[in-house]
N, C-alpha and C. Protein backbone atom coordinates (compact mmCIF):
# COMPACT_ATOMS: atom_id res chain seq x y z
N UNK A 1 9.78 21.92 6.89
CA UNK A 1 9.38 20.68 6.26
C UNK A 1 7.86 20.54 6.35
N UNK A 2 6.94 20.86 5.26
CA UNK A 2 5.75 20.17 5.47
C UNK A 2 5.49 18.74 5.76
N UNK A 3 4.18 18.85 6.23
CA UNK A 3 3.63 16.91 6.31
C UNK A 3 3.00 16.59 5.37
N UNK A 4 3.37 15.32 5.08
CA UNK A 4 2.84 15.03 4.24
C UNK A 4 1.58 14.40 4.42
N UNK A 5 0.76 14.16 3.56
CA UNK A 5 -0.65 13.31 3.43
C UNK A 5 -1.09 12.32 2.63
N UNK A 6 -1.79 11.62 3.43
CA UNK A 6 -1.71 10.39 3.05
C UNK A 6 -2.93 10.30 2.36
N UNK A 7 -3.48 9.66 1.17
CA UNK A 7 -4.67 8.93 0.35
C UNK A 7 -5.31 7.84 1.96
N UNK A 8 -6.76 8.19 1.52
CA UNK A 8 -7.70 7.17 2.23
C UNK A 8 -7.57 5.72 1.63
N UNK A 9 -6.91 6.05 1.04
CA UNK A 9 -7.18 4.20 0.05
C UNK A 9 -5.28 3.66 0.50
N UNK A 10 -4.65 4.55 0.32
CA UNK A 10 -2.84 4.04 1.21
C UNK A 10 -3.16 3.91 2.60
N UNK A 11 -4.14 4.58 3.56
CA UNK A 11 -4.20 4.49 4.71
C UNK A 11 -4.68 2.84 4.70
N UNK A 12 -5.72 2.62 4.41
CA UNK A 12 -6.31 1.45 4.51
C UNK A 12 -5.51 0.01 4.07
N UNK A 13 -4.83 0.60 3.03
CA UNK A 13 -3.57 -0.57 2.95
C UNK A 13 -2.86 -1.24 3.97
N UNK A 14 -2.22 0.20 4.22
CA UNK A 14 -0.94 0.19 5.78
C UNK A 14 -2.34 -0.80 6.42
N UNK A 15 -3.07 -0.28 7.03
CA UNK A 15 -3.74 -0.73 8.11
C UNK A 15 -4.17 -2.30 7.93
N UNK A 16 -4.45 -2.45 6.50
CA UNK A 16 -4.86 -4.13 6.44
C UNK A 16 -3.77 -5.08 6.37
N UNK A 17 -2.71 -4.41 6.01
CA UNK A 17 -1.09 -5.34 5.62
C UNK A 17 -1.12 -5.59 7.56
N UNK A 18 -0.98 -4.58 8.44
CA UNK A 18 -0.68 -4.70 9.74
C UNK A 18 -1.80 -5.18 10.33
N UNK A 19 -3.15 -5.56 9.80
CA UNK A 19 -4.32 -6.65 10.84
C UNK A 19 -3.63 -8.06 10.50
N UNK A 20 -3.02 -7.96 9.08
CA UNK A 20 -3.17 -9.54 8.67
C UNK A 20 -1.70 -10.32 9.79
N UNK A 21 -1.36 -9.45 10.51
CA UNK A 21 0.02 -9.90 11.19
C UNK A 21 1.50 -9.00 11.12
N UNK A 22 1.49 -8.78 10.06
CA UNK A 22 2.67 -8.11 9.77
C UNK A 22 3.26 -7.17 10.48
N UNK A 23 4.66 -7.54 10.58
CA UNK A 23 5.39 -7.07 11.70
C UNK A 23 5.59 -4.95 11.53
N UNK A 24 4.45 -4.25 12.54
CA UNK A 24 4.35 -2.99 12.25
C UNK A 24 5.31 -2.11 11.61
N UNK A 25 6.89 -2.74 12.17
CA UNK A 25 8.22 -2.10 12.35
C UNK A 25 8.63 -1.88 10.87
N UNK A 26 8.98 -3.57 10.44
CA UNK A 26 8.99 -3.63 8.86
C UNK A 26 7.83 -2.99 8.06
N UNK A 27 6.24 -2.95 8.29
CA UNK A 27 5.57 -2.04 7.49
C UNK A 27 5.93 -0.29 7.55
N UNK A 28 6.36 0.16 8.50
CA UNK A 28 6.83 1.26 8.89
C UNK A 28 8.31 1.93 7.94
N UNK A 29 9.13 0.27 8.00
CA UNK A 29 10.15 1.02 7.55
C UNK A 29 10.01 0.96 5.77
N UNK A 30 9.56 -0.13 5.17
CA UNK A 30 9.31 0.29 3.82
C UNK A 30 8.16 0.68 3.44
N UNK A 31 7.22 2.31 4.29
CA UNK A 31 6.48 3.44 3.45
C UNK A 31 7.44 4.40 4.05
N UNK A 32 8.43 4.63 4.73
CA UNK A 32 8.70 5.73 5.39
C UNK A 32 7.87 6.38 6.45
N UNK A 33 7.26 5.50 7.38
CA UNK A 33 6.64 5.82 8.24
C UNK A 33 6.65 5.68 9.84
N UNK A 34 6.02 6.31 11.05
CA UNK A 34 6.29 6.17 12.01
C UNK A 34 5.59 5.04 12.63
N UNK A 35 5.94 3.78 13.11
CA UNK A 35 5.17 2.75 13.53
C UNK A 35 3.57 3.22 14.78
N UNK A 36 3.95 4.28 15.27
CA UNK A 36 2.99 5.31 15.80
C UNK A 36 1.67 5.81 14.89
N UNK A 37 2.05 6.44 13.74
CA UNK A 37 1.27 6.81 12.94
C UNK A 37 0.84 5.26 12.27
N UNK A 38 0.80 4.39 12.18
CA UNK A 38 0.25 3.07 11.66
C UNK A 38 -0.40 2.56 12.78
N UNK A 39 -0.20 2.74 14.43
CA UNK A 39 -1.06 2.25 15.30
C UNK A 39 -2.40 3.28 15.31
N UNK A 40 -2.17 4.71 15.25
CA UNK A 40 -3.10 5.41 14.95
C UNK A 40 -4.29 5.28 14.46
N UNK A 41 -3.44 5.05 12.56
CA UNK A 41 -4.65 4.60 11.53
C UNK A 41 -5.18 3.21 12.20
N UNK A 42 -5.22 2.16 12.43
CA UNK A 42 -5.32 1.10 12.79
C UNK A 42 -6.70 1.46 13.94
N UNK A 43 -6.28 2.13 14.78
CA UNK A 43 -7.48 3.07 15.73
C UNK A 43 -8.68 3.67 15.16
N UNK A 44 -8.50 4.27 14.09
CA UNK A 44 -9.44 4.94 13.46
C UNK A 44 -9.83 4.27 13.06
N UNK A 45 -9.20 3.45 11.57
CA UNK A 45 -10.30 2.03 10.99
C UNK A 45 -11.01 1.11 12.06
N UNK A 46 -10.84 1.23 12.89
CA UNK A 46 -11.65 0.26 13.69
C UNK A 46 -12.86 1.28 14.20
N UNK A 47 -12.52 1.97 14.66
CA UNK A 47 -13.25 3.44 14.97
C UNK A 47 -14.66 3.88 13.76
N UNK A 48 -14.31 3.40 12.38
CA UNK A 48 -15.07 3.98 11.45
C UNK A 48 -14.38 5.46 10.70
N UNK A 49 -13.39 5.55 11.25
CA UNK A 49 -13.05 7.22 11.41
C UNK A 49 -12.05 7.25 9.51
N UNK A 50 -11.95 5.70 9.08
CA UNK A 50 -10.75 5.88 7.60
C UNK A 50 -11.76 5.19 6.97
């Protein structure tokens, strides 16, 4: 199974839907994603790093 990859501009989505409050779990479960990999990005945008 490859991984997949994500657009700099979908990363920044996930990450602003989950500053504004939104419950990580539910953002997680409708992109197909790991609530892990959304605390991540969330790290980096703050970081400068997305």
């Amino acid at each position: 199974m490859k991984r997949r990859k994500f657009s700099k501009d979908f990363k920044i989505m996930v990450v602003k839907q989950a500053m504004t409050g939104t419950n990580k779990s539910n953002i997680a479960r409708r992109y197909i994603l790991n609530p892990g990999v959304i605390s991540r990005w969330i790290n980096e945008f703050k970081q400068g790093k997305i």
